[in-house]
Every structure is written in C-alpha cells, then in structure tokens.
C-alpha atoms as a PDB file:
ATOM      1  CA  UNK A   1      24.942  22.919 -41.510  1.00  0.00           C
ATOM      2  CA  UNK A   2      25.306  20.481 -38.616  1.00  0.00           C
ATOM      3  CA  UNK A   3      23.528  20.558 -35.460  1.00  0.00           C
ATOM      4  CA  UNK A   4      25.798  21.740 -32.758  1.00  0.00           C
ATOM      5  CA  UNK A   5      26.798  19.738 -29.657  1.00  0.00           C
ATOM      6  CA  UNK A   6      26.442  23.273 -27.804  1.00  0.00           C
ATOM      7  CA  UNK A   7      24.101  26.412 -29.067  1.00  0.00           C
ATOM      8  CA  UNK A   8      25.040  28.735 -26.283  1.00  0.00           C
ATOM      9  CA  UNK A   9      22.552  32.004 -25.785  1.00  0.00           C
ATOM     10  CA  UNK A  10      24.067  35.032 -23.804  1.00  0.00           C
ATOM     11  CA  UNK A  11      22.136  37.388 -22.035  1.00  0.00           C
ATOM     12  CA  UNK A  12      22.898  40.655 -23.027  1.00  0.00           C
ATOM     13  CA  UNK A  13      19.626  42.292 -21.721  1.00  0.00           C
ATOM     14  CA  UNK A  14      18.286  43.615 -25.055  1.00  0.00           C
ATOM     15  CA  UNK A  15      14.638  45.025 -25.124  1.00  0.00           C
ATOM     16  CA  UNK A  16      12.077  44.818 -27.188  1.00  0.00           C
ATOM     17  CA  UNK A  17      13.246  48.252 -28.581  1.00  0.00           C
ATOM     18  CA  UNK A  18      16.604  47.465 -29.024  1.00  0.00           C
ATOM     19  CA  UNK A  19      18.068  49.092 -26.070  1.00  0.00           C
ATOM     20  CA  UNK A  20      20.494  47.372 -23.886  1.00  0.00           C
ATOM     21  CA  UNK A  21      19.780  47.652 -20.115  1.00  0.00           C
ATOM     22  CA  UNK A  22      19.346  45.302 -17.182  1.00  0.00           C
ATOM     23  CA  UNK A  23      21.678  43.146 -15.023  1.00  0.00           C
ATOM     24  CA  UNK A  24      23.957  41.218 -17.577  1.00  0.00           C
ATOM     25  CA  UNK A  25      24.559  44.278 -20.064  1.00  0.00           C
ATOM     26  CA  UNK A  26      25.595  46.136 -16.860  1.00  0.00           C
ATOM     27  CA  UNK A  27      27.700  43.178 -15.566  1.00  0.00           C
ATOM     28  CA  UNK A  28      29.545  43.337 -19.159  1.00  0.00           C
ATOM     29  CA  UNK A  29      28.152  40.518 -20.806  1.00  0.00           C
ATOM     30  CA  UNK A  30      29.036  41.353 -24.344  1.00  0.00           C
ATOM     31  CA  UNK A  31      33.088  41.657 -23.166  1.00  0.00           C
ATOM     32  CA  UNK A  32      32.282  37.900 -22.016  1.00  0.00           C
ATOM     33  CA  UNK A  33      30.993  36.718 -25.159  1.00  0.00           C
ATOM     34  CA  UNK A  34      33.903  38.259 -27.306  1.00  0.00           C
ATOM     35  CA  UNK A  35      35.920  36.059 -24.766  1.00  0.00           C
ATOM     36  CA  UNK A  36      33.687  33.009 -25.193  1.00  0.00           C
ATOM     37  CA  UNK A  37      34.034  33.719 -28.851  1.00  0.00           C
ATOM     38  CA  UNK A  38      37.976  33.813 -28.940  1.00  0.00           C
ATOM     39  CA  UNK A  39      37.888  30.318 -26.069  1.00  0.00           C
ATOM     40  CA  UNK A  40      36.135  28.333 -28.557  1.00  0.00           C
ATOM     41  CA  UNK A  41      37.683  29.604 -31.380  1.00  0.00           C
ATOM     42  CA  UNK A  42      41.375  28.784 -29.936  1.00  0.00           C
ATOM     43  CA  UNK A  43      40.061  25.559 -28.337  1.00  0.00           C
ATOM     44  CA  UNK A  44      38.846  24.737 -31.950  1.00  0.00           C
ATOM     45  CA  UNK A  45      35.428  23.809 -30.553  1.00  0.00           C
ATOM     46  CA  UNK A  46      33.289  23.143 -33.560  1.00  0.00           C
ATOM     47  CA  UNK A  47      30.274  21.617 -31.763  1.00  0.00           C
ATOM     48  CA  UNK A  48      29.731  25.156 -30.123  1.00  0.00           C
ATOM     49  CA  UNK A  49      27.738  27.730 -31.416  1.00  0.00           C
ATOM     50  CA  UNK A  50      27.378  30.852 -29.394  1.00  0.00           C
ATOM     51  CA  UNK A  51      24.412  34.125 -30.134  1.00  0.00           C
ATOM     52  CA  UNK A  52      23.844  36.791 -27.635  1.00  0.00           C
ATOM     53  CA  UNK A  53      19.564  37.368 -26.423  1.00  0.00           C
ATOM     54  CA  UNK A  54      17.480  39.602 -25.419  1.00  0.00           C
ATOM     55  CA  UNK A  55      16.775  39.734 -21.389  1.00  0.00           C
ATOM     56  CA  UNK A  56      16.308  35.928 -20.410  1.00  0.00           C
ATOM     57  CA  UNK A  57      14.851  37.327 -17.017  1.00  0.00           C
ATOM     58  CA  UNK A  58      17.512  35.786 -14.637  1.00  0.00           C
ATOM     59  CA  UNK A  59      18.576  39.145 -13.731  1.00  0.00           C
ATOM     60  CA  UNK A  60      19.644  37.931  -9.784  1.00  0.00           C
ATOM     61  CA  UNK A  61      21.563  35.311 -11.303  1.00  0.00           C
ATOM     62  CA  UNK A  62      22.998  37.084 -14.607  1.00  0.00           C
ATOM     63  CA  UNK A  63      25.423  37.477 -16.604  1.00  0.00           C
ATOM     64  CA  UNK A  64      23.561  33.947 -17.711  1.00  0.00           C
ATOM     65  CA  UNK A  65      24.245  31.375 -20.461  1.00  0.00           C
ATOM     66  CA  UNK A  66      21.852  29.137 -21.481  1.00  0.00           C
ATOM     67  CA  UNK A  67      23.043  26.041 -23.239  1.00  0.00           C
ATOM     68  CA  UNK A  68      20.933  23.945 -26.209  1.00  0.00           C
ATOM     69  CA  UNK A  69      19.771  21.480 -25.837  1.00  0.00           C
ATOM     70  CA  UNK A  70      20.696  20.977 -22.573  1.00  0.00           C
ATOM     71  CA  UNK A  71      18.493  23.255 -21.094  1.00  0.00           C
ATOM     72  CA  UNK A  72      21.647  23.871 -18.833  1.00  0.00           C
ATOM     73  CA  UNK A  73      21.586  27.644 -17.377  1.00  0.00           C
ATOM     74  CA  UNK A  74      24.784  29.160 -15.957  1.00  0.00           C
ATOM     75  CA  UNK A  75      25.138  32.222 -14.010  1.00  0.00           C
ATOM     76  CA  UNK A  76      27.046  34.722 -12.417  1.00  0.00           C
ATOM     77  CA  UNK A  77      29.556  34.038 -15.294  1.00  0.00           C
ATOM     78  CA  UNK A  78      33.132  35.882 -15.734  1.00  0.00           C
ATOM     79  CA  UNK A  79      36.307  34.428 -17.778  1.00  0.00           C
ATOM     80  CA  UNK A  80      36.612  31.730 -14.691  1.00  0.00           C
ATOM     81  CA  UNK A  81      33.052  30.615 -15.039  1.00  0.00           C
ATOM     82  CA  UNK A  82      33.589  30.622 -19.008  1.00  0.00           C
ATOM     83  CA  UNK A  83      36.793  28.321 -19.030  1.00  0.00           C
ATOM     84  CA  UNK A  84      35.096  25.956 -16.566  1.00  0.00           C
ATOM     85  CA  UNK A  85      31.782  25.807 -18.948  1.00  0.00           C
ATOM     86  CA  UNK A  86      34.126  24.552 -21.841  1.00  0.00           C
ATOM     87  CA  UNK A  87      36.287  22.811 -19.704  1.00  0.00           C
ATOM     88  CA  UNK A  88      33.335  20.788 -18.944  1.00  0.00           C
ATOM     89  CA  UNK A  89      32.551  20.358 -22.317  1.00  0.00           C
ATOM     90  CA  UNK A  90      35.810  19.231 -23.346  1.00  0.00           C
ATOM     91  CA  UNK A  91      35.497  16.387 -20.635  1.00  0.00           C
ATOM     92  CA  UNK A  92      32.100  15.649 -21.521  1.00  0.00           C
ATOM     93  CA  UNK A  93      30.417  16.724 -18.265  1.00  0.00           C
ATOM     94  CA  UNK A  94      28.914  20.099 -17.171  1.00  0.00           C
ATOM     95  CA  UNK A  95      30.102  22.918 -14.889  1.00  0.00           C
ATOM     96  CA  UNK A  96      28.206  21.789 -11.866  1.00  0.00           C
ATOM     97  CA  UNK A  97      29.283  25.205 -10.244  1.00  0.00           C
ATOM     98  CA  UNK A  98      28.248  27.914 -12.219  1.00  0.00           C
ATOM     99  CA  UNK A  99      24.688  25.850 -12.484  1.00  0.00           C
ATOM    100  CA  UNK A 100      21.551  27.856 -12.075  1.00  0.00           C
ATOM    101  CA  UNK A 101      19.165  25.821 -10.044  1.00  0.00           C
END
C-alpha cells in the first residue's frame, strides 16, 4: 500500500464509549464525509485517504479536517469548504480559507 499524498481525519465527535456527541456530529459531519468520500472518488483522487475520529477537541471551530502529513486543520467545513480543500489539492496548494489557525 502506498503512502498517501493526503490521509484526511474527520471529526465526528466519537467518545471513548462509542457514543457520538459534540459539535461536529451535531453539525453533520458524517453527511460531509459521505460527500468527501463520493468528491474524491469522482475526482479519481488516489493520493487521498479519508477516516472519520473521535472528538479532535476543536469543537468552536468544527466540523474539522485534519490533513496528514500536513498537519493542515480545516474548519467550519460544509460541501463549499470540501470542494475548495480538494480544489486546493488538485492545484497543489492548500485552502488558505477554511485554515484553522
């Protein structure tokens, strides 16, 4: 298996039991990684790998996406944010906007 360019981890504000709660769950973060799913699959982006987390504790910020090995965070995401994110990576650059600093 080959390294990707882009392991992308969304929030989906899983606790240690299992339960979903918090920010990005409520913010309907697991509808926006089925889209980010279906983007890169009709994008055919192979260098991106996507898995959803537990809470990353960016709650003010969230739904959040934290890109490896960039070390990139992006927040507040929607379907906008998302096309921008692989927009960016399409173009070799990053989504400046959605940037949590």
């Amino acid at each position: 298996m080959n390294t990707p360019a882009h392991h992308l981890f969304v929030c989906a504000s899983f606790r240690a039991n299992g339960e979903a709660q918090g920010v990005c769950h409520k913010k309907d973060s697991i509808s926006l990684l089925s889209y980010l799913q279906n983007e890169i699959q009709d994008r055919m982006l192979d260098g991106v790998e996507v898995c959803v987390t537990g809470c990353m504790n960016r709650c003010t910020m969230g739904p959040v996406i934290v890109d490896y090995p960039s070390g990139h965070t992006y927040g507040r995401i929607t379907e906008e944010a998302i096309d921008a994110i692989l927009d960016a990576f399409e173009e070799n650059r990053v989504a400046e906007e959605y940037l949590v600093k």
